[in-house]
C-alpha atoms as a PDB file:
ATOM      1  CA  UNK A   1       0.000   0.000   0.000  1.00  0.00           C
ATOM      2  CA  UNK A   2       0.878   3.452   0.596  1.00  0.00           C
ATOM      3  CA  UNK A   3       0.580   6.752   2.240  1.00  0.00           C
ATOM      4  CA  UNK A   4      -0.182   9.625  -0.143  1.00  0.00           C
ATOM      5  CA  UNK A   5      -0.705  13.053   1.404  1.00  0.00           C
ATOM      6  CA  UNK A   6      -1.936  16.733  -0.078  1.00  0.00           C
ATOM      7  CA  UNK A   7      -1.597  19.990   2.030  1.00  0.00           C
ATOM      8  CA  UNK A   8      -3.143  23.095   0.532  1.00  0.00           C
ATOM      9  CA  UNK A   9      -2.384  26.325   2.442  1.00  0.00           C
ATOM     10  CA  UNK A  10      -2.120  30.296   1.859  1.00  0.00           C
ATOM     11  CA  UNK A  11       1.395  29.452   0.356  1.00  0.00           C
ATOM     12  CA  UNK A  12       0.732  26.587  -1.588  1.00  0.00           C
ATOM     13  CA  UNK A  13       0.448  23.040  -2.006  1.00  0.00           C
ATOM     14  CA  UNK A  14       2.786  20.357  -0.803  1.00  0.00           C
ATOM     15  CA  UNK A  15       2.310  16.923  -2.843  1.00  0.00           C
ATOM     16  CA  UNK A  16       3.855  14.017  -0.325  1.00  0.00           C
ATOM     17  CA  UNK A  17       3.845  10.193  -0.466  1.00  0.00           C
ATOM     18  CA  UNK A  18       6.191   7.409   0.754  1.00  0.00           C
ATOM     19  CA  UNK A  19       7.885   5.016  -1.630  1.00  0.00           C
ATOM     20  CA  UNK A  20       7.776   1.216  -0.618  1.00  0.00           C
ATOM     21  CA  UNK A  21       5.827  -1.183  -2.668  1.00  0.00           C
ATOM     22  CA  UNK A  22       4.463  -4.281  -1.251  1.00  0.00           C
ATOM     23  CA  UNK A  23       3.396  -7.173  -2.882  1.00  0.00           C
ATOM     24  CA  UNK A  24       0.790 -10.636  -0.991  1.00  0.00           C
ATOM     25  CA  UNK A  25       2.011  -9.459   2.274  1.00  0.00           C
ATOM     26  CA  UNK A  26       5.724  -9.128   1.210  1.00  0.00           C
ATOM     27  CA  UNK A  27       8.078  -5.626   0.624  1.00  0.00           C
ATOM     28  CA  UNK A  28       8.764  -5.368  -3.187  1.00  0.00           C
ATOM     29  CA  UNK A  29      10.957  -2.371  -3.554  1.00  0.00           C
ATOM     30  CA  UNK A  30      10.747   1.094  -3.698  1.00  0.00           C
ATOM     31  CA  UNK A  31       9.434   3.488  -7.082  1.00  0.00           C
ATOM     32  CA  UNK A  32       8.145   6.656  -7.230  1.00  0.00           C
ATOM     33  CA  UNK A  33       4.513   8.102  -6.421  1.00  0.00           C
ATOM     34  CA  UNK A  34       4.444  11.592  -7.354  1.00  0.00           C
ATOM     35  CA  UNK A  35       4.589  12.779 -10.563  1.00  0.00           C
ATOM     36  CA  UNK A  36       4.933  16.345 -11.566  1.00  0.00           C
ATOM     37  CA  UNK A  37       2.386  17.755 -14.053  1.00  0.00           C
ATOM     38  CA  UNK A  38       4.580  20.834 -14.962  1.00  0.00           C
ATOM     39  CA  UNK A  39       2.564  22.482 -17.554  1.00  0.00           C
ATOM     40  CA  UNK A  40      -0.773  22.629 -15.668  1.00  0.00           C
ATOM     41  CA  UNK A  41       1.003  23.705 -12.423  1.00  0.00           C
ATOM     42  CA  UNK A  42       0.026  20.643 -10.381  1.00  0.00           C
ATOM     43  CA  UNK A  43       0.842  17.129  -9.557  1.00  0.00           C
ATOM     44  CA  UNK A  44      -0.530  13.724  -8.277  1.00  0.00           C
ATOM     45  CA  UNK A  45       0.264  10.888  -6.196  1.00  0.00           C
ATOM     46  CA  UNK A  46      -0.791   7.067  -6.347  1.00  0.00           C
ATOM     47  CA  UNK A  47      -1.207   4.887  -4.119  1.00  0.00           C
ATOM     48  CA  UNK A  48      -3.238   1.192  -4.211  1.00  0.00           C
ATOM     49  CA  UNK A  49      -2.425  -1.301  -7.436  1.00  0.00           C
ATOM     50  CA  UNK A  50       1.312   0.211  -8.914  1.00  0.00           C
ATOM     51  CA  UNK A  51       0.618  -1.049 -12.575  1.00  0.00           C
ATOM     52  CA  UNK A  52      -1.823  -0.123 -15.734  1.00  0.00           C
ATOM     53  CA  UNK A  53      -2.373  -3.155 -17.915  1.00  0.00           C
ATOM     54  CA  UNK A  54       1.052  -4.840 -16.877  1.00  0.00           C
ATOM     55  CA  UNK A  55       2.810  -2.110 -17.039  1.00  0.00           C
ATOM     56  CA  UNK A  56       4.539  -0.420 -14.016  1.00  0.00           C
ATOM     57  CA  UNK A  57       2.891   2.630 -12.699  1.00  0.00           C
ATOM     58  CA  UNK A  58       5.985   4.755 -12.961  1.00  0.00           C
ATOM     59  CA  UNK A  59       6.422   4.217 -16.791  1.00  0.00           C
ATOM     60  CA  UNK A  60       2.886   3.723 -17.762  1.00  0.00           C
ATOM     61  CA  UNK A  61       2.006   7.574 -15.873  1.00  0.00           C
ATOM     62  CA  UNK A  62       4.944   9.086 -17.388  1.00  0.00           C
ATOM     63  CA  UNK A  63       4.164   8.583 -20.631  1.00  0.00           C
ATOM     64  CA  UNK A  64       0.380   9.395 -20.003  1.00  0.00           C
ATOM     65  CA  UNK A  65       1.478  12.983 -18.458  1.00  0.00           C
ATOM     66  CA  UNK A  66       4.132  13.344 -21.453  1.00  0.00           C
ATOM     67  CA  UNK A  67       1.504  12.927 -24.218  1.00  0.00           C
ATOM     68  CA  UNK A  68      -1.705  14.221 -22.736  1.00  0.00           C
ATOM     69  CA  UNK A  69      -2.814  17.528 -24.468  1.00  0.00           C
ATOM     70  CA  UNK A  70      -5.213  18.244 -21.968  1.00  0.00           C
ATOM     71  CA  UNK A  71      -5.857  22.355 -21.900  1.00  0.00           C
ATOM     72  CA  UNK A  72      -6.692  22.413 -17.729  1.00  0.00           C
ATOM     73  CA  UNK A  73      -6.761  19.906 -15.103  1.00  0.00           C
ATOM     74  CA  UNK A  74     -10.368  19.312 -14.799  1.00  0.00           C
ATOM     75  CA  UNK A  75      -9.770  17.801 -18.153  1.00  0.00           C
ATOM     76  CA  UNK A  76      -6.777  16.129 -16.994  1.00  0.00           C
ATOM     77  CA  UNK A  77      -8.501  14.717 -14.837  1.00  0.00           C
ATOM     78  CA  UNK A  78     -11.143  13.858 -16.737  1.00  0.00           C
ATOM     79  CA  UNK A  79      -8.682  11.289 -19.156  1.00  0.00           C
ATOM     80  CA  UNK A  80      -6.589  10.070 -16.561  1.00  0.00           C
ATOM     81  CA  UNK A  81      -9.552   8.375 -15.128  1.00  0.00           C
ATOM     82  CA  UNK A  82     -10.773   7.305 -18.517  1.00  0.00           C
ATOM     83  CA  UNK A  83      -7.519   6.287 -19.405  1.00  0.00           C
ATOM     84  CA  UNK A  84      -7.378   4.127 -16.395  1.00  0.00           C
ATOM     85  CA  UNK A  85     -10.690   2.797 -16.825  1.00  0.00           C
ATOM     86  CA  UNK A  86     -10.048   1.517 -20.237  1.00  0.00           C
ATOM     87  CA  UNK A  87      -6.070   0.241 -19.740  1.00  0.00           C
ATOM     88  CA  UNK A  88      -5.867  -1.181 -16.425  1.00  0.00           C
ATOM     89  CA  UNK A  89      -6.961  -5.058 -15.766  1.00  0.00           C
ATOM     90  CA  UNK A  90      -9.648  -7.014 -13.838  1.00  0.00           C
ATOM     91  CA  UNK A  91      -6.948  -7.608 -11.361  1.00  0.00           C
ATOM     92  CA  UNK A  92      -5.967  -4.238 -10.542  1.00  0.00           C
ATOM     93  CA  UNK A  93      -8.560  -2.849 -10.561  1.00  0.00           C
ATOM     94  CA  UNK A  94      -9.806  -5.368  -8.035  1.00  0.00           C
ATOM     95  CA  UNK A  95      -6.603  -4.249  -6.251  1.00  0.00           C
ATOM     96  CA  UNK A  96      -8.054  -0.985  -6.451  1.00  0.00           C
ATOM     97  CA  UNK A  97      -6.427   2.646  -6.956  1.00  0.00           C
ATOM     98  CA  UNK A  98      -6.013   5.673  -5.027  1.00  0.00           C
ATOM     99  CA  UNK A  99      -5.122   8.753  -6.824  1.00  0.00           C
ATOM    100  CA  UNK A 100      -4.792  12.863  -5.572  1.00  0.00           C
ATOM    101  CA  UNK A 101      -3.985  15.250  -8.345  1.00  0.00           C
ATOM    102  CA  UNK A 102      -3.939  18.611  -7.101  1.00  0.00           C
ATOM    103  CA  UNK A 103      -2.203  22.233  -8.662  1.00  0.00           C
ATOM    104  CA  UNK A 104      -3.744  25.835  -9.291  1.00  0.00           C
ATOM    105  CA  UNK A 105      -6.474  26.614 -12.141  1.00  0.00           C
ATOM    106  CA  UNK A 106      -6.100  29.671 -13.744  1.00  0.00           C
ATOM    107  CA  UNK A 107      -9.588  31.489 -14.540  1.00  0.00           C
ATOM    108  CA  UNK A 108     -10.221  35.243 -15.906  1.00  0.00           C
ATOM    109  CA  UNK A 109      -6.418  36.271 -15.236  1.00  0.00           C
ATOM    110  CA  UNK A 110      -6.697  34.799 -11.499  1.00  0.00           C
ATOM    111  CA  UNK A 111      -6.075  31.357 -10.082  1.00  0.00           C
ATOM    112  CA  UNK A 112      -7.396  28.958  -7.441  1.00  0.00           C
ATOM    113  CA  UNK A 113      -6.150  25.489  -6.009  1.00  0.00           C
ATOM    114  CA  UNK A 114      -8.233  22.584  -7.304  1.00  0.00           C
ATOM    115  CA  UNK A 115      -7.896  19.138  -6.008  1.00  0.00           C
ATOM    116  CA  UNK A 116      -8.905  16.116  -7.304  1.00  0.00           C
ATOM    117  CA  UNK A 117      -9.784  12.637  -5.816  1.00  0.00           C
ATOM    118  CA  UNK A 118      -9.600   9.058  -8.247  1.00  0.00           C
ATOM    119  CA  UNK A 119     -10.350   6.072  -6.875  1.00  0.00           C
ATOM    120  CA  UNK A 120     -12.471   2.926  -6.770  1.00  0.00           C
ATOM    121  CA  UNK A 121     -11.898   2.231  -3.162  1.00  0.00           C
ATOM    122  CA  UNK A 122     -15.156   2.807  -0.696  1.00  0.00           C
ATOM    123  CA  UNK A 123     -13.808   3.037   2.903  1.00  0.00           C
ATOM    124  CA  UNK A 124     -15.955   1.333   5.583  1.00  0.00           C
ATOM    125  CA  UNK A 125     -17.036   4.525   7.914  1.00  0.00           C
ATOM    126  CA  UNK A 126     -16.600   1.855  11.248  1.00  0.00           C
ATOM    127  CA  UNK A 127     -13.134   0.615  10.753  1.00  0.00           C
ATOM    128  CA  UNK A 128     -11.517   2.823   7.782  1.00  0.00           C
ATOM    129  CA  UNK A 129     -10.770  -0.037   5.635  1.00  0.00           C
ATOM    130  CA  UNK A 130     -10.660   0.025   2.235  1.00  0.00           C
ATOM    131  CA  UNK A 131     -12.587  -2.016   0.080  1.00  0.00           C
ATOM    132  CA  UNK A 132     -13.629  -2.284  -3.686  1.00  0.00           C
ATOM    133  CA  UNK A 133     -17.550  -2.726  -4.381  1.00  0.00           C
ATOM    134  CA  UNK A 134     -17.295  -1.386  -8.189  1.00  0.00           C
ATOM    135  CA  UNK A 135     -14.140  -1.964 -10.081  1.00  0.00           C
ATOM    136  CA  UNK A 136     -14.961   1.311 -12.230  1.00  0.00           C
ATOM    137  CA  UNK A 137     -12.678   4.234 -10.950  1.00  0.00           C
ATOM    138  CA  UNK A 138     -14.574   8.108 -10.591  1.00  0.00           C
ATOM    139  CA  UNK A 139     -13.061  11.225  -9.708  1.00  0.00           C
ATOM    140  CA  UNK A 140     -14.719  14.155  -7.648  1.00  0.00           C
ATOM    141  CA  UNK A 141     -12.981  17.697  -7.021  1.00  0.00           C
ATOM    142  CA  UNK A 142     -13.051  18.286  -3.039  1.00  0.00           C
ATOM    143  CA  UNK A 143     -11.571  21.747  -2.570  1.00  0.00           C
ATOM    144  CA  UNK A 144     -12.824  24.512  -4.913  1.00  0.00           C
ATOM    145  CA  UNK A 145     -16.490  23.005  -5.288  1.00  0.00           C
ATOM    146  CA  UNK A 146     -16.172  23.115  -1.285  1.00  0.00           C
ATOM    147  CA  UNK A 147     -14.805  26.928  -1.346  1.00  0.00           C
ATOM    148  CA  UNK A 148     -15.482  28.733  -4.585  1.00  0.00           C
ATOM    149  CA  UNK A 149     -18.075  30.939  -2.718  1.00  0.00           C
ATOM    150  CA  UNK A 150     -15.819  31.888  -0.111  1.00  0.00           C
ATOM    151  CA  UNK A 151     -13.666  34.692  -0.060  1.00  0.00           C
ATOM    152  CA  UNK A 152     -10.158  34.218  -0.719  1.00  0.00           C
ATOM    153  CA  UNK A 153      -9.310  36.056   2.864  1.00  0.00           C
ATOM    154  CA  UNK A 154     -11.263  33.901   4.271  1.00  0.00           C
ATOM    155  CA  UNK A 155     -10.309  30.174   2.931  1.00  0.00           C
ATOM    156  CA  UNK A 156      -7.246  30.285   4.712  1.00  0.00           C
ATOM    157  CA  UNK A 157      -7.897  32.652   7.987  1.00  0.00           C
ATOM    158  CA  UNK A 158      -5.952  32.084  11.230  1.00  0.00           C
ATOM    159  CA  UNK A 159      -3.117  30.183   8.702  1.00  0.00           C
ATOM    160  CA  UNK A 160      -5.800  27.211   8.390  1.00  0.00           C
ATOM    161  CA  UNK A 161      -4.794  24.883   5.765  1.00  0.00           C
ATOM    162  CA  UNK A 162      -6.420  21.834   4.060  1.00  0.00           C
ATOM    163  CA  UNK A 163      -4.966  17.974   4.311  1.00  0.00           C
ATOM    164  CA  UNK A 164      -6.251  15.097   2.016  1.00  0.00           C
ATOM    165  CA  UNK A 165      -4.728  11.978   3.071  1.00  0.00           C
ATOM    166  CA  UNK A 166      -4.952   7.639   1.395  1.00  0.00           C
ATOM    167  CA  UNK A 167      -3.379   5.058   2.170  1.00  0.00           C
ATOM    168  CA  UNK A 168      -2.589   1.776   4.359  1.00  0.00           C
ATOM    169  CA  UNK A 169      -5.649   2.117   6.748  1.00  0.00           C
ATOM    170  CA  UNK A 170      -3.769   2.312  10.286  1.00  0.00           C
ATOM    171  CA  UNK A 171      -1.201   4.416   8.705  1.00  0.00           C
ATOM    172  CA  UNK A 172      -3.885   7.231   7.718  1.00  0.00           C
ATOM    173  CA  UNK A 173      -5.946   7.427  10.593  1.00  0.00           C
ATOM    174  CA  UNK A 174      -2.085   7.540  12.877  1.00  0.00           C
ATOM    175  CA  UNK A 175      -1.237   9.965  10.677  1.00  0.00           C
ATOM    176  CA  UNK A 176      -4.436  12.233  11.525  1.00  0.00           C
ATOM    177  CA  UNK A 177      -4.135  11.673  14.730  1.00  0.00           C
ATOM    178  CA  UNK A 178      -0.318  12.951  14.853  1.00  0.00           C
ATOM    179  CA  UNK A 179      -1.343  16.110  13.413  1.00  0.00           C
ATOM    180  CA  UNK A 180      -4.573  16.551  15.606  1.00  0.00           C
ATOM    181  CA  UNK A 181      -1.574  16.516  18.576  1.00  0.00           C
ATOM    182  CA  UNK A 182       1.257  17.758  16.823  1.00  0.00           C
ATOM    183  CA  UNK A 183      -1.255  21.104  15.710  1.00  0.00           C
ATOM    184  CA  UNK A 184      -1.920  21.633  19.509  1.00  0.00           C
ATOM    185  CA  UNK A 185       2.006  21.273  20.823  1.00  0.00           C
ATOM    186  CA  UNK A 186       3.579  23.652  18.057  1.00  0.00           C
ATOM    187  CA  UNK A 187       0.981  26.263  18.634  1.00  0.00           C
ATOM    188  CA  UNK A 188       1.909  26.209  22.330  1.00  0.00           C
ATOM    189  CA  UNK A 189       5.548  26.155  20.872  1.00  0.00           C
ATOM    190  CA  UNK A 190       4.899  29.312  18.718  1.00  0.00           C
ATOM    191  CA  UNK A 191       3.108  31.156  21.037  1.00  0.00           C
ATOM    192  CA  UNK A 192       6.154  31.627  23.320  1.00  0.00           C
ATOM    193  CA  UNK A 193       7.578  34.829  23.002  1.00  0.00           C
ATOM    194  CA  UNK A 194      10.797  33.885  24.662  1.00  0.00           C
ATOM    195  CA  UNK A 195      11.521  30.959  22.803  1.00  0.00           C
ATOM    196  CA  UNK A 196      11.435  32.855  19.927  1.00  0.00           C
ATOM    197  CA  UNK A 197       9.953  29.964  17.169  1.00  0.00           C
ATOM    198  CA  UNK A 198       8.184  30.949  14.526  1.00  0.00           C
ATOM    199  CA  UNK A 199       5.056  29.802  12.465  1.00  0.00           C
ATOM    200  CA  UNK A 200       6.167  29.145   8.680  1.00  0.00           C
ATOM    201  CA  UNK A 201       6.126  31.483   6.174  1.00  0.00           C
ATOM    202  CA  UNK A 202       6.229  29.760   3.077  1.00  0.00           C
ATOM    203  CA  UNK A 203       5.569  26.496   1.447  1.00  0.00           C
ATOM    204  CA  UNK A 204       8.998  25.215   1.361  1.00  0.00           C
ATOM    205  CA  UNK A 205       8.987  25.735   5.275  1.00  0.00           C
ATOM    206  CA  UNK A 206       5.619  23.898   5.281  1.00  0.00           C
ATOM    207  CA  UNK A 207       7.133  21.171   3.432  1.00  0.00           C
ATOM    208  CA  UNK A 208       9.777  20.737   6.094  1.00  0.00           C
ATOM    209  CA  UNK A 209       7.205  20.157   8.755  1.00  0.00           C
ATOM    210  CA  UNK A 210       5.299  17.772   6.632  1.00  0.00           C
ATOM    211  CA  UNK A 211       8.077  15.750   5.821  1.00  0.00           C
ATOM    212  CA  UNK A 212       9.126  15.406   9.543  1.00  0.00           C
ATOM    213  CA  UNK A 213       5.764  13.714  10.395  1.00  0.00           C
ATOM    214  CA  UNK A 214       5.659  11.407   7.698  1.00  0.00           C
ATOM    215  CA  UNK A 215       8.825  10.338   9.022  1.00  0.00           C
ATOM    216  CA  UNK A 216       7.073   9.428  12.379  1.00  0.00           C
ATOM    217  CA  UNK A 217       4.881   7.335  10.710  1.00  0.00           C
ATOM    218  CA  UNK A 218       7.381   5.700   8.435  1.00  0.00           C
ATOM    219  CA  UNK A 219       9.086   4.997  11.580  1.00  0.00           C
ATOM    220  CA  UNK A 220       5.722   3.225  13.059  1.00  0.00           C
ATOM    221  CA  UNK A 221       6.040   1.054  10.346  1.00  0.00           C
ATOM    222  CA  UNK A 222       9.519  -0.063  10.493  1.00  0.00           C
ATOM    223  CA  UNK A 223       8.812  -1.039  14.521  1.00  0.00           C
ATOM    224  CA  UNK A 224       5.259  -3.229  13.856  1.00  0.00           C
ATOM    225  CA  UNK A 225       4.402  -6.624  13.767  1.00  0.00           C
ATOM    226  CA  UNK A 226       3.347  -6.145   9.826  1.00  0.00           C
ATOM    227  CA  UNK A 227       4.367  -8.344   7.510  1.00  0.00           C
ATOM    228  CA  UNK A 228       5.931  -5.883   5.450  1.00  0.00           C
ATOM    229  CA  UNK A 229       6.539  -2.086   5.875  1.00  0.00           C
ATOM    230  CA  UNK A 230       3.710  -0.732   4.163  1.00  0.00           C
ATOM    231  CA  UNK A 231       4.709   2.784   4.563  1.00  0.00           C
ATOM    232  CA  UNK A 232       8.158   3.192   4.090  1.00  0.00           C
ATOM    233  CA  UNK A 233      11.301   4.425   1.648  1.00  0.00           C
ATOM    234  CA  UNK A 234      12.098   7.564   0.902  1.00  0.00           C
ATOM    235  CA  UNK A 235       9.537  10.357   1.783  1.00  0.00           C
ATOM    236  CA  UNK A 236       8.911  12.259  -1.626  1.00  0.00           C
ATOM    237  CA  UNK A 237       7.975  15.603  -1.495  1.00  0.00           C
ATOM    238  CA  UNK A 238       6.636  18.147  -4.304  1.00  0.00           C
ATOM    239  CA  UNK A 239       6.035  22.201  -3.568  1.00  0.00           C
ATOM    240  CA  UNK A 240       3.748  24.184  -5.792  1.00  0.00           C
ATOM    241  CA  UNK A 241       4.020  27.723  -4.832  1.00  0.00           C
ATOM    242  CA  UNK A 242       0.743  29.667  -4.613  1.00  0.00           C
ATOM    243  CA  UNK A 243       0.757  32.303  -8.143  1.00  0.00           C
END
């Protein structure tokens, strides 16, 4: 499995994801899970099956991002999932997929973050296992249909930002529960004059922080009784700066 995270704040977005594979129970490498999308200002992150009709993930999404024409990333979107539908097997998609493509829409000489969800997976509200009760793969946009109406003061007030996080079940919900506590204890951090710690102040600094908690849960991983690390590798980590 994997761990795939997106943080959208007033500075940005941070694409982040792990890089172990797993395969029946059993650690099968490491390959990458983000993939730029330079030209549309965005990227995405997969996590779930790690091949398209046989073909590794890695090569098969490369060349989908290289040739795709697509003029935004609603549209993007739009073939990626299409494209997935129509290439990948009975097997993976039975394996399911887990996909967050997120990057900044430009619209009448302004721009907004967008962020999109692709998957087949349906998570069981009791337990937060995944499961897959349709093998066809949909994609919904979570952020901008959510805000769009909102002022853009507003969307991010009191440095508020947005996380969107897949992945190995225990490994998600640890990892929302590390920032529930980890949001309280840096405040308190921050808020003492005399220490003299500050908040970040821009995306890259955001990144930092990010990247230090998925390391905590990497860590989790390498000290259970799993059968393999599911969340693991090298942490890989993509900034978008906000236009």
């Amino acid at each position: 499995m994997s761990i795939i995270v997106t943080h959208i704040t007033q500075y940005g977005i941070i694409h982040a994801s792990d890089s172990n594979l797993s395969y029946h129970g059993q650690a099968a490498g490491q390959a990458p899970k983000l993939f730029p999308i330079k030209r549309l200002d965005s990227a995405l992150t997969v996590a779930g099956a790690y091949s398209v009709g046989k073909e590794s993930m890695d090569t098969w999404m490369l060349k989908f991002i290289q040739h795709n024409k697509s003029s935004d990333l609603s549209m993007f979107v739009k073939t990626l999932t299409d494209s997935l539908n129509q290439e990948s097997n009975q097997t993976e998609k039975k394996s399911g997929y887990d996909l967050h493509i997120a990057g900044y829409a430009s619209v009448s000489g302004s721009s907004h973050p967008e962020f999109y969800h692709i998957t087949n997976y349906s998570i069981d509200p009791n337990t937060g296992d995944y499961s897959v009760q349709n093998l066809s793969l949909k994609f919904c946009e979570d952020f901008w249909n959510k805000f769009s109406s909102v002022p853009a003061k507003q969307i991010f007030t009191n440095s508020m930002g947005y996380i969107y996080c897949n992945g190995f079940p225990s490994g998600r919900i640890v990892y929302f529960k590390l920032l529930q506590q980890m949001a309280i204890f840096r405040s308190k951090v921050w808020a003492e004059p005399n220490w003299r710690f500050r908040q970040p102040t821009s995306v890259y600094e955001e990144a930092d922080y990010l990247r230090h908690d998925m390391e905590l849960i990497k860590l989790f991983f390498k000290h259970s009784t799993y059968s393999a690390p599911y969340i693991g590798g090298n942490i890989q980590i993509y900034t978008i700066k906000c236009p």
